[in-house]
C-alpha atoms as a PDB file:
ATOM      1  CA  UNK A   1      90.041 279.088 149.307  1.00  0.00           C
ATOM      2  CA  UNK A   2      86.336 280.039 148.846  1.00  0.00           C
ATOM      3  CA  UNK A   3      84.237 277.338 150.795  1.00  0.00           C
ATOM      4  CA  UNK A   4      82.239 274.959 148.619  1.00  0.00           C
ATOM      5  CA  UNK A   5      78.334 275.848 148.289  1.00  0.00           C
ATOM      6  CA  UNK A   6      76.039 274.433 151.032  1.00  0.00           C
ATOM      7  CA  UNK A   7      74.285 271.406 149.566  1.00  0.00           C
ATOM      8  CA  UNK A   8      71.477 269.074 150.311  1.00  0.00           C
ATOM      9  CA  UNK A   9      71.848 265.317 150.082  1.00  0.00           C
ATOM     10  CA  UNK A  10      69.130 263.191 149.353  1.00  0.00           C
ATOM     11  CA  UNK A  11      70.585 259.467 149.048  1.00  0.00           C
ATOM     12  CA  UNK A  12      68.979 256.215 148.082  1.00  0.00           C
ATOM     13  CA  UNK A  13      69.910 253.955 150.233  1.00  0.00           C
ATOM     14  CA  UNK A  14      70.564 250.139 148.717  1.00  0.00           C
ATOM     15  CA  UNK A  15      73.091 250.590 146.038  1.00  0.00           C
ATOM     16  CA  UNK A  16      74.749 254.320 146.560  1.00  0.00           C
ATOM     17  CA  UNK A  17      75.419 253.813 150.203  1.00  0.00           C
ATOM     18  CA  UNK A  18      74.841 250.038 151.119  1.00  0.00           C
ATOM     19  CA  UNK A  19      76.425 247.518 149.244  1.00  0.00           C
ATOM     20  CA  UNK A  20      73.403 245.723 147.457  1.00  0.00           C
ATOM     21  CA  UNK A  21      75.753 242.331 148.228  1.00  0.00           C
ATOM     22  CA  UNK A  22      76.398 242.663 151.956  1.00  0.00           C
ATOM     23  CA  UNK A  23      73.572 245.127 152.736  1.00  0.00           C
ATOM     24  CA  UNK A  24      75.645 247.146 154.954  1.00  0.00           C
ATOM     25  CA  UNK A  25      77.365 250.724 154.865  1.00  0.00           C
ATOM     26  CA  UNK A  26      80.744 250.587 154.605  1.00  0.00           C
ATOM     27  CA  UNK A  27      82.919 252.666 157.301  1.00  0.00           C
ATOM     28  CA  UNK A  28      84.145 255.332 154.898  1.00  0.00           C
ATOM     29  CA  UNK A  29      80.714 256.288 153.765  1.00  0.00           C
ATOM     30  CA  UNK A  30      79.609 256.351 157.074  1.00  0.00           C
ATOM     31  CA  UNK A  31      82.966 258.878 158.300  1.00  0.00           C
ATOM     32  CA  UNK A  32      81.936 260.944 154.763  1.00  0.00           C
ATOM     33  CA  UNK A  33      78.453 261.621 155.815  1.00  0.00           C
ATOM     34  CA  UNK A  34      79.426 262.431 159.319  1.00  0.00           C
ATOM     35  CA  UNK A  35      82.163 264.556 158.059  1.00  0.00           C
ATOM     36  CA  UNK A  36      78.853 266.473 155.396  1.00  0.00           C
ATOM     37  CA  UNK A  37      76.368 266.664 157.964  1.00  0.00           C
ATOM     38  CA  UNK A  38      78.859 268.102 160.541  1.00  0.00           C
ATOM     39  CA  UNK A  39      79.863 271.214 158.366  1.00  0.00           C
ATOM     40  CA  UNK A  40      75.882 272.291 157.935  1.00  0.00           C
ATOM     41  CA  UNK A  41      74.738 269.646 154.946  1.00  0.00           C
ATOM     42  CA  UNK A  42      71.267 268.306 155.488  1.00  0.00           C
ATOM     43  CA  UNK A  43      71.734 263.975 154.882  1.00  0.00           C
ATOM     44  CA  UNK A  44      68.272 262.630 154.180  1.00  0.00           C
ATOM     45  CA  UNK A  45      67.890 259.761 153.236  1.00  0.00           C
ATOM     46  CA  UNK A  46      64.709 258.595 150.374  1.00  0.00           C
ATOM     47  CA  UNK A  47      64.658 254.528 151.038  1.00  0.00           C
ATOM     48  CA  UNK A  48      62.499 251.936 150.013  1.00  0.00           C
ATOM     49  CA  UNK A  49      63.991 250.242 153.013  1.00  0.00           C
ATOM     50  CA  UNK A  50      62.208 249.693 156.362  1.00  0.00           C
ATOM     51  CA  UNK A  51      63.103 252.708 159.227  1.00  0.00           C
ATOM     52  CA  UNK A  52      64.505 249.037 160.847  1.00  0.00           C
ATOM     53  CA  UNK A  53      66.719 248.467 158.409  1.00  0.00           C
ATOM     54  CA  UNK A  54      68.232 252.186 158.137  1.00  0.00           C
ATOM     55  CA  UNK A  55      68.580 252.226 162.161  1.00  0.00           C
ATOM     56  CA  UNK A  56      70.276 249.051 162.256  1.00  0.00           C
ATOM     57  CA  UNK A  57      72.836 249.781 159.218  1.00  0.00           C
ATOM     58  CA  UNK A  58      72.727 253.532 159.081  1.00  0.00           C
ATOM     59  CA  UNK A  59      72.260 255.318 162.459  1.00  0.00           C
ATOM     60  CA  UNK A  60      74.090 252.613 164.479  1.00  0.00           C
ATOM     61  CA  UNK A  61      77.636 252.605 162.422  1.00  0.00           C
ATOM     62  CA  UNK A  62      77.291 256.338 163.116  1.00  0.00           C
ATOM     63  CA  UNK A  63      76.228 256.398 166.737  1.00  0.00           C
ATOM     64  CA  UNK A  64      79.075 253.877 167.216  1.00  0.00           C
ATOM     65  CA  UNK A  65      81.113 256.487 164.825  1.00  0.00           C
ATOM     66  CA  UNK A  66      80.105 259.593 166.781  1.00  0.00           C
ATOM     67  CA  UNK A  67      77.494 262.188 165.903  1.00  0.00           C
ATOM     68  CA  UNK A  68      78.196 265.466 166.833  1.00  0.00           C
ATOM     69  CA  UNK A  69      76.051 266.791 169.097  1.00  0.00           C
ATOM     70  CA  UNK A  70      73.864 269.454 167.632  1.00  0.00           C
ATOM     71  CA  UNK A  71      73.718 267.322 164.332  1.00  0.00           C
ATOM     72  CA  UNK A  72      70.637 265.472 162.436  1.00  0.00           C
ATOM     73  CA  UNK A  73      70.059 263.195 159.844  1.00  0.00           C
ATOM     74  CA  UNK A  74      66.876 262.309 158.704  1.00  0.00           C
ATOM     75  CA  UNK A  75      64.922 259.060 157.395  1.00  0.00           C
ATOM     76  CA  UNK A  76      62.485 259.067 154.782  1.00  0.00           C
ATOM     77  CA  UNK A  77      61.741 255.292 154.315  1.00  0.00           C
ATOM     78  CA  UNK A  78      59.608 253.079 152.432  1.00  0.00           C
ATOM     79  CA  UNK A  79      59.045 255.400 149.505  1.00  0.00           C
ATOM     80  CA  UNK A  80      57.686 258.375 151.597  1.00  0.00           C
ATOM     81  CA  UNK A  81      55.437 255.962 154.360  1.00  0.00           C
ATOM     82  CA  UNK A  82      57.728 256.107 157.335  1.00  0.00           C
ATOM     83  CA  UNK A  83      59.706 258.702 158.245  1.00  0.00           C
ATOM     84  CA  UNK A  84      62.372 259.884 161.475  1.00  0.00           C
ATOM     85  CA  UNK A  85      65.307 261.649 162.443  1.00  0.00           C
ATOM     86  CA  UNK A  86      68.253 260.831 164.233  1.00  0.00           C
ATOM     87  CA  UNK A  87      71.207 262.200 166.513  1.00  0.00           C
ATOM     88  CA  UNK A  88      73.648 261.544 169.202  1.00  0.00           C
ATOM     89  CA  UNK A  89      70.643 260.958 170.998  1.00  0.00           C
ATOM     90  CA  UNK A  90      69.019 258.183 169.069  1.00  0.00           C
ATOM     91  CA  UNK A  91      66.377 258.244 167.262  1.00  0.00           C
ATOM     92  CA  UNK A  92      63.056 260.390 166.855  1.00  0.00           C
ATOM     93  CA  UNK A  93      59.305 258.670 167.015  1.00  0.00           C
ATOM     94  CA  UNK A  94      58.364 256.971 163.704  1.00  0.00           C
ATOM     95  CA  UNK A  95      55.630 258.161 161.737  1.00  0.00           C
ATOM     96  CA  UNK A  96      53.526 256.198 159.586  1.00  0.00           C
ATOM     97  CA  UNK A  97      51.077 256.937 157.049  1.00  0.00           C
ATOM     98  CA  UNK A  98      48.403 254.568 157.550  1.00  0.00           C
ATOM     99  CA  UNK A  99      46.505 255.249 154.475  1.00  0.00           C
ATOM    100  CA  UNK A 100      49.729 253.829 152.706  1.00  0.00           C
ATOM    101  CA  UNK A 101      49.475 251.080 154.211  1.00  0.00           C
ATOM    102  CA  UNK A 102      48.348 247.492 151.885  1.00  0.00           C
ATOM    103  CA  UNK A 103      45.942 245.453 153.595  1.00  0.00           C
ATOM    104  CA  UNK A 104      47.491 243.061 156.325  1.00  0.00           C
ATOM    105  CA  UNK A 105      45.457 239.740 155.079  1.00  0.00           C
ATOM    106  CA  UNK A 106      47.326 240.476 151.188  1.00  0.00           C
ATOM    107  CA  UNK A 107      50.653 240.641 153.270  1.00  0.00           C
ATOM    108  CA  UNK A 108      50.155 237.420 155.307  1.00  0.00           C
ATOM    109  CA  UNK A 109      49.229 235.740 151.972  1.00  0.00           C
ATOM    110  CA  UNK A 110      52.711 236.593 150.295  1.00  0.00           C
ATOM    111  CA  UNK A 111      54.507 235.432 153.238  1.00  0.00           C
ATOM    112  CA  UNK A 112      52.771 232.255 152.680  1.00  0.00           C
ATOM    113  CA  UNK A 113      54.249 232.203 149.254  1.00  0.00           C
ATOM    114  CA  UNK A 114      57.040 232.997 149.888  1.00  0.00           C
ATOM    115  CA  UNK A 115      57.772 230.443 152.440  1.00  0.00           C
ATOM    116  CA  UNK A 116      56.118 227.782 150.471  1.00  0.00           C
ATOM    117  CA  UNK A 117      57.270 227.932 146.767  1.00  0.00           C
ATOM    118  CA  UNK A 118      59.785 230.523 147.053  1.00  0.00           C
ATOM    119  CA  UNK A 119      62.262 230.399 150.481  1.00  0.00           C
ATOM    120  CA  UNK A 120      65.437 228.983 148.396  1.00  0.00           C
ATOM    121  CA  UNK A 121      65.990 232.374 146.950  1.00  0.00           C
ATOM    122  CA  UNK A 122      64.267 235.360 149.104  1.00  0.00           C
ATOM    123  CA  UNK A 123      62.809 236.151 152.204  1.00  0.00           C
ATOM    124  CA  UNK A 124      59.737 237.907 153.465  1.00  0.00           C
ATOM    125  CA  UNK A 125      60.511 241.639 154.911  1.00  0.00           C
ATOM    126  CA  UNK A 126      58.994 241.884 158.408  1.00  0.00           C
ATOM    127  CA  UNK A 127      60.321 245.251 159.146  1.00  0.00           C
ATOM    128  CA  UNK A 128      57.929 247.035 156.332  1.00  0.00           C
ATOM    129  CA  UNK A 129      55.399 248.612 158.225  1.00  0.00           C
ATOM    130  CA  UNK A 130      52.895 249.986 154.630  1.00  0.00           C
ATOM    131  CA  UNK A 131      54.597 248.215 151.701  1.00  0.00           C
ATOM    132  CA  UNK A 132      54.862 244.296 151.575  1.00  0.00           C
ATOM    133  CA  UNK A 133      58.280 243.304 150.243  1.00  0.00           C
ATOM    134  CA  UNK A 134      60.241 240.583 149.477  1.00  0.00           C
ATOM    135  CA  UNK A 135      64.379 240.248 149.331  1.00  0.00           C
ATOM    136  CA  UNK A 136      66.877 237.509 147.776  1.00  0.00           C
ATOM    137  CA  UNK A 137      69.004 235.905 150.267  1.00  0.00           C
ATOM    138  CA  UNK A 138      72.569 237.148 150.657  1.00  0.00           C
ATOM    139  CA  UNK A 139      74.039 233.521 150.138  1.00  0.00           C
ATOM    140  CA  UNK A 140      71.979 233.047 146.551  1.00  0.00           C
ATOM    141  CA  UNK A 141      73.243 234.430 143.700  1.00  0.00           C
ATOM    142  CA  UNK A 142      71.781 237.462 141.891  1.00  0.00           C
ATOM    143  CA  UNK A 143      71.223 235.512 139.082  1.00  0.00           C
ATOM    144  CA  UNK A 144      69.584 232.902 140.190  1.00  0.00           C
ATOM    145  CA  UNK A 145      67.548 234.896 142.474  1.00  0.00           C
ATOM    146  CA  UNK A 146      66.440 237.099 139.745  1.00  0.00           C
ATOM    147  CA  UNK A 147      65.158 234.036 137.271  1.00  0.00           C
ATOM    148  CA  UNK A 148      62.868 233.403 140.302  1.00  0.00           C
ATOM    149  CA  UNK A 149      61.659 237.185 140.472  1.00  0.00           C
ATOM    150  CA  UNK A 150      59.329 237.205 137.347  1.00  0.00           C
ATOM    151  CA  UNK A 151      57.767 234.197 138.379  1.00  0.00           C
ATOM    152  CA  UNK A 152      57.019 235.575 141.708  1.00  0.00           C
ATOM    153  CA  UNK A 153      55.904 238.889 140.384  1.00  0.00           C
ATOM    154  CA  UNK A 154      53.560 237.317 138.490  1.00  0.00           C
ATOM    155  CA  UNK A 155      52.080 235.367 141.466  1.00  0.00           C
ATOM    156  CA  UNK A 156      51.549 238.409 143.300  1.00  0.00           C
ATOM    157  CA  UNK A 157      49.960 240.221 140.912  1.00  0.00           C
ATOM    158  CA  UNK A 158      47.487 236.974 140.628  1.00  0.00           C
ATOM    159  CA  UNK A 159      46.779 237.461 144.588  1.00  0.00           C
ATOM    160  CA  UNK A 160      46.493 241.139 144.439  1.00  0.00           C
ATOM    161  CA  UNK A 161      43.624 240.302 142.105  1.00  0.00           C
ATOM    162  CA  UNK A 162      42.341 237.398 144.369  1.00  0.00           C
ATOM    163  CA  UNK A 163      41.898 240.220 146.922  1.00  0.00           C
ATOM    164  CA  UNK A 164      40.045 242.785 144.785  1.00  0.00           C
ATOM    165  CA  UNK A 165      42.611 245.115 145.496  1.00  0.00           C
ATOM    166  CA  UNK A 166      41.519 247.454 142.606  1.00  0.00           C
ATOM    167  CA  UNK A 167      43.969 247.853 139.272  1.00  0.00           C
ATOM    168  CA  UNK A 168      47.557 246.698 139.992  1.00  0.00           C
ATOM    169  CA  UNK A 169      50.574 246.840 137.153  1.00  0.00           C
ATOM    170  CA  UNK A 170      54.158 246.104 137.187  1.00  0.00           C
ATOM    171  CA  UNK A 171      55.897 249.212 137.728  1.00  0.00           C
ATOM    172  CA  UNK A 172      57.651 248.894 133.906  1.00  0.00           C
ATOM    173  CA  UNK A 173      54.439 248.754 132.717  1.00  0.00           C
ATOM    174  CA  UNK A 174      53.228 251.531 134.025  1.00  0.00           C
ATOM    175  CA  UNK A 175      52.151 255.241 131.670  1.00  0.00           C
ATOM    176  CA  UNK A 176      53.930 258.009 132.863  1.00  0.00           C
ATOM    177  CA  UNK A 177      50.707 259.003 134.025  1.00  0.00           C
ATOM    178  CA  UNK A 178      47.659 257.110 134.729  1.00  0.00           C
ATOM    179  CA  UNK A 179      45.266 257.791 137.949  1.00  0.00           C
ATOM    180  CA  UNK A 180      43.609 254.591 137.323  1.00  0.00           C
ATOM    181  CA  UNK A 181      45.740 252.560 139.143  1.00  0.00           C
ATOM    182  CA  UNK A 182      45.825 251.621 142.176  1.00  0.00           C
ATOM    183  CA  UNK A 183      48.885 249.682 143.593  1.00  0.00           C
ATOM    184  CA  UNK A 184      52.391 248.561 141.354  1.00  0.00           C
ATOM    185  CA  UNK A 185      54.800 245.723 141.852  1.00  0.00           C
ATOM    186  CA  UNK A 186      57.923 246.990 141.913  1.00  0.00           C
ATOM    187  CA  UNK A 187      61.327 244.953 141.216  1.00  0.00           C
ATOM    188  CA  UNK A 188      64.679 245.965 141.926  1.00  0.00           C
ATOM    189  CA  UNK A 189      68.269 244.231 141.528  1.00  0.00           C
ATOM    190  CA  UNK A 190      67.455 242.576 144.940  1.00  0.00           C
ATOM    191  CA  UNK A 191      63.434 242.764 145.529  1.00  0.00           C
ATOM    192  CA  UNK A 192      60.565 243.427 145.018  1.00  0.00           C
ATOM    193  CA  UNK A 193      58.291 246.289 146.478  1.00  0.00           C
ATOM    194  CA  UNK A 194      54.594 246.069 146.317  1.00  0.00           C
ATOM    195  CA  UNK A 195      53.351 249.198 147.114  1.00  0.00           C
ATOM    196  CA  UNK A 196      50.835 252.255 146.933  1.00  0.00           C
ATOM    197  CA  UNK A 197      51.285 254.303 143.694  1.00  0.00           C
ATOM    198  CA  UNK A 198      51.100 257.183 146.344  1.00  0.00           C
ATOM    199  CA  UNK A 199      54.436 256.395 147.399  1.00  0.00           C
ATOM    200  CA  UNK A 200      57.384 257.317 145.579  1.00  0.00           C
ATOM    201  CA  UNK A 201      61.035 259.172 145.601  1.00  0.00           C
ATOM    202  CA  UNK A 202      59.522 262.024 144.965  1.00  0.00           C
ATOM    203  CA  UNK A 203      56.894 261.523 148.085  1.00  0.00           C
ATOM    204  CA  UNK A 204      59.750 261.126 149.889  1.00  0.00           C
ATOM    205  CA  UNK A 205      61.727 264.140 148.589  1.00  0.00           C
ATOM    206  CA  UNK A 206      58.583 266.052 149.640  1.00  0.00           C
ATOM    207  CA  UNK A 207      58.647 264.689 152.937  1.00  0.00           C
ATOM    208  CA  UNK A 208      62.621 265.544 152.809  1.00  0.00           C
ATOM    209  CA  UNK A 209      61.848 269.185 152.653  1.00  0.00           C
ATOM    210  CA  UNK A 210      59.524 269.149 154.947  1.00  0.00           C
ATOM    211  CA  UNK A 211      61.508 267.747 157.747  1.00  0.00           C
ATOM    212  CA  UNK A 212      63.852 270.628 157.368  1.00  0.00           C
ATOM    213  CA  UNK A 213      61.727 273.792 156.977  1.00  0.00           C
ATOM    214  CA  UNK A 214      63.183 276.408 157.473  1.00  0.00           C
ATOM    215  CA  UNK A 215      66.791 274.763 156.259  1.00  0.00           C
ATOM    216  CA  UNK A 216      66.352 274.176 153.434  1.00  0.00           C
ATOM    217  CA  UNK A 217      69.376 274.577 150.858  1.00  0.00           C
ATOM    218  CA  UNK A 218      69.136 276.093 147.296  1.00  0.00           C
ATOM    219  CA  UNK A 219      71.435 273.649 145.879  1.00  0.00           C
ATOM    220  CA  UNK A 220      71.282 269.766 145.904  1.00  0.00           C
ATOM    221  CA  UNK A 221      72.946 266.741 145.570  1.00  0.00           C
ATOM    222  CA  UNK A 222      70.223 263.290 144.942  1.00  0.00           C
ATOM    223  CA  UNK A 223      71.889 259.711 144.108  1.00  0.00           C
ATOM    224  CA  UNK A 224      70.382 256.883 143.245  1.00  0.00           C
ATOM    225  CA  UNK A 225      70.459 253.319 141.458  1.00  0.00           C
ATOM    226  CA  UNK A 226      67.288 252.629 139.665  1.00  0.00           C
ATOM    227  CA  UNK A 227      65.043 255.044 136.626  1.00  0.00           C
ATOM    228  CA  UNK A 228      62.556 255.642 139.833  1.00  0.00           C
ATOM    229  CA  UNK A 229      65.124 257.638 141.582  1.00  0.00           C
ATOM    230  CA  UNK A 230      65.337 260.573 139.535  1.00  0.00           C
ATOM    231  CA  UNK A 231      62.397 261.232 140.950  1.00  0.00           C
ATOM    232  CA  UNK A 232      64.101 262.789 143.809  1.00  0.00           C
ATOM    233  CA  UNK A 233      65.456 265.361 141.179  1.00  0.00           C
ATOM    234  CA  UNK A 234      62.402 265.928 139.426  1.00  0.00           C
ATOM    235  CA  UNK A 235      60.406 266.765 142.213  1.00  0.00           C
ATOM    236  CA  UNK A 236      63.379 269.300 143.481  1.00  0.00           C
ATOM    237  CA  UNK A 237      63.600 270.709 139.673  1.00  0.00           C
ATOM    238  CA  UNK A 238      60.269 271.373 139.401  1.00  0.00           C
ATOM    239  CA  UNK A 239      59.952 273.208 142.743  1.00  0.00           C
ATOM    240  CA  UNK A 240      62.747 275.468 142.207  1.00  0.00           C
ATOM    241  CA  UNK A 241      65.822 274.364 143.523  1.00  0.00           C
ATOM    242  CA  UNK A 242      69.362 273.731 141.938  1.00  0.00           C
ATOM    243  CA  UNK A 243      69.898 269.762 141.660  1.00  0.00           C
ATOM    244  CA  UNK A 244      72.523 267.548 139.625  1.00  0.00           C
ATOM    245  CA  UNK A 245      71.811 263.773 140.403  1.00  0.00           C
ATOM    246  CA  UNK A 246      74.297 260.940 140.553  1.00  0.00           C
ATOM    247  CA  UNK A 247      73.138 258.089 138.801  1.00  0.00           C
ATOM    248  CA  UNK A 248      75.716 255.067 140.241  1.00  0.00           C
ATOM    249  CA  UNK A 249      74.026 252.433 137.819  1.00  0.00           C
ATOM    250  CA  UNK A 250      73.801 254.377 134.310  1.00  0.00           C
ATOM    251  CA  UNK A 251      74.281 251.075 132.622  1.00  0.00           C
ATOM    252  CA  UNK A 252      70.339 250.503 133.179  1.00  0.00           C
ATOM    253  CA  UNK A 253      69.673 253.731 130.921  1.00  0.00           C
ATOM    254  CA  UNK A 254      70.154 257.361 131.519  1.00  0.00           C
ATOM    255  CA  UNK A 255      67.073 259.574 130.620  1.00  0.00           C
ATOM    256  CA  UNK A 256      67.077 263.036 129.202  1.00  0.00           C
ATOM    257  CA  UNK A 257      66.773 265.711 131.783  1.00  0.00           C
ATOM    258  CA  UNK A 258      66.767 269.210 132.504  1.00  0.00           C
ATOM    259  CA  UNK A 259      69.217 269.052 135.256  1.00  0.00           C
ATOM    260  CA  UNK A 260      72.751 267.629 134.851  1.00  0.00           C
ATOM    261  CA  UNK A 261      73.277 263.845 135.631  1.00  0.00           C
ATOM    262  CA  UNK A 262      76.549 262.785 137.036  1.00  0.00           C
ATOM    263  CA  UNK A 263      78.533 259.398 137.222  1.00  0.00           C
ATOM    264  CA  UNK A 264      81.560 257.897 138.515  1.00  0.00           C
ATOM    265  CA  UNK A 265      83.142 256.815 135.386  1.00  0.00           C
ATOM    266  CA  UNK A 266      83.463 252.944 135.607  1.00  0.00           C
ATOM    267  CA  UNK A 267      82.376 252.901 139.573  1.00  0.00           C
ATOM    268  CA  UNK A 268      79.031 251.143 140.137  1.00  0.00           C
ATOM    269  CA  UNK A 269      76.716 251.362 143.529  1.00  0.00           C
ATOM    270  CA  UNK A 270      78.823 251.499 146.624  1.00  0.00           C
ATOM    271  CA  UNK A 271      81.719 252.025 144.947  1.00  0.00           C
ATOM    272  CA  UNK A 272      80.515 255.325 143.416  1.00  0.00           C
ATOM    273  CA  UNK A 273      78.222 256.609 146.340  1.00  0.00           C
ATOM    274  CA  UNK A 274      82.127 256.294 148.578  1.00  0.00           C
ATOM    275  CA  UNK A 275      83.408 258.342 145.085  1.00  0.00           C
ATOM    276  CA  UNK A 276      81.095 260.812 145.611  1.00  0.00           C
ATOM    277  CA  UNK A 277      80.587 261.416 149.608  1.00  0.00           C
ATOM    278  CA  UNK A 278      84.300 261.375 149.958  1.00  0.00           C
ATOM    279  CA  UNK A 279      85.187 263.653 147.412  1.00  0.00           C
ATOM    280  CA  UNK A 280      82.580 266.179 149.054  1.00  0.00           C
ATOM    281  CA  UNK A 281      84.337 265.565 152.445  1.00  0.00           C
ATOM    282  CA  UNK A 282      88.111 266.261 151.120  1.00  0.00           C
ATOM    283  CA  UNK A 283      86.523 268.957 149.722  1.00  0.00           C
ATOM    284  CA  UNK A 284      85.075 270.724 152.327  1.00  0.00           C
ATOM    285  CA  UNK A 285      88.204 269.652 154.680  1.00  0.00           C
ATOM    286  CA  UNK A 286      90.388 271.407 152.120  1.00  0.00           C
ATOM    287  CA  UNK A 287      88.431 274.629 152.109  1.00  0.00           C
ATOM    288  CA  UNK A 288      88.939 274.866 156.167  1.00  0.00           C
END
């Protein structure tokens, strides 16, 4: 049997490979991408998440699972403002962008908020080190949680003005292009980013490559939950390289690209990103 092509994975995080209910990584995913990275597959993955979070539910399952020695995955977190690697050794230093970073005196004031009008259904993220973010509690439902998310949105937005913090939009509301702005409120499923329009998917696809210089694969894989993440894709297209991404919510939408996008038939976030990684595994166990 001819081996299956060498691919590149670049993986959201909440959604295709932690459940967006339990937040963790369930252990099949984690033997998949052990199983990928062992046979010469570079695993980055493009979060929104803290490098804290992906240590904690990422590199430790696979520590605990056994890295091969000689093998590295890689970290690109909070949209492109935090990045490390990882191996049977532990981790690499973080690096931070600093000019990503929002001011600390706006973050301090959406804690407040949060704890004040807004603690029944989310929590403050502590672990962001440039983006200030907020999260609904795992024992809330999501729909609950998310009639509380506009309302919150819209009080951040009214502090971002409060601290002159130049022009801000919701990310929906957003052009597909407009240098004007200056910082974006992002909501997902289960937060809500506020962030640098500097950061990005494809920020942190950039940053993807340029962790492995010099490895870099022709042909890749990117999965995602969200419209934002296709940036991953885009930014590969456009710089030359063979991509098809995975799309393991399509019920939000799929846009019109010019690279093929792939689902799991009926299988949503988890279940799909397991479809996916372990049908690359049996794959590349078969070939050997």
């Amino acid at each position: 049997m001819t081996p299956p092509v060498r691919m590149g994975l670049l993986l959201d995080v909440d959604g295709p490979v932690a459940s967006p209910v339990t937040r963790t990584v369930r252990p099949d995913i984690i033997a998949a991408l052990l199983a990928l990275a062992a046979a010469g597959w570079p695993v980055i993955f493009n979060t929104g998440r803290s490098d804290a979070f992906i240590r904690e539910e990422v590199m430790e399952p696979m520590l605990a699972a056994g890295i091969p020695e000689g093998v590295a995955f890689h970290a690109v977190c909070e949209k492109g403002a935090t990045w490390f690697s990882f191996t049977a050794s532990g981790p690499t230093e973080l690096q931070v962008d600093g000019t990503l970073a929002l001011p600390v005196e706006f973050g301090n004031e959406i804690r407040r908020l949060v704890e004040e009008e807004y603690a029944d259904h989310m929590f403050f993220d502590e672990t962001k080190r440039a983006m200030v973010s907020i999260e609904q509690r795992v024992d809330v439902d999501n729909a609950d949680y998310l009639d509380r998310q506009g309302p919150f949105d819209r009080a951040a937005m009214e502090i971002m003005q409060r601290f002159d913090m130049g022009v801000c939009r919701l990310s929906h509301h957003l052009p597909d292009s407009d240098d004007s702005v200056d910082y974006r409120v992002d909501p997902t499923i289960i937060s809500t980013d506020i962030e640098s329009v500097r950061v990005g998917k494809d920020l942190g696809a950039e940053r993807a490559l340029q962790l492995i210089a010099g490895d870099i694969p022709d042909t890749w894989r990117t999965v995602g939950d969200s419209r934002t993440d296709y940036a991953m894709a885009d930014y590969l297209h456009e710089h030359g390289y063979s991509v098809a991404h995975l799309d393991v919510r399509p019920a939000d939408g799929v846009p019109e690209k010019p690279y093929p996008v792939l689902t799991e038939g009926d299988l949503i976030h988890d279940d799909a990103g397991a479809a996916f990684l372990l049908r690359c595994a049996d794959t590349l166990a078969a070939a050997y």
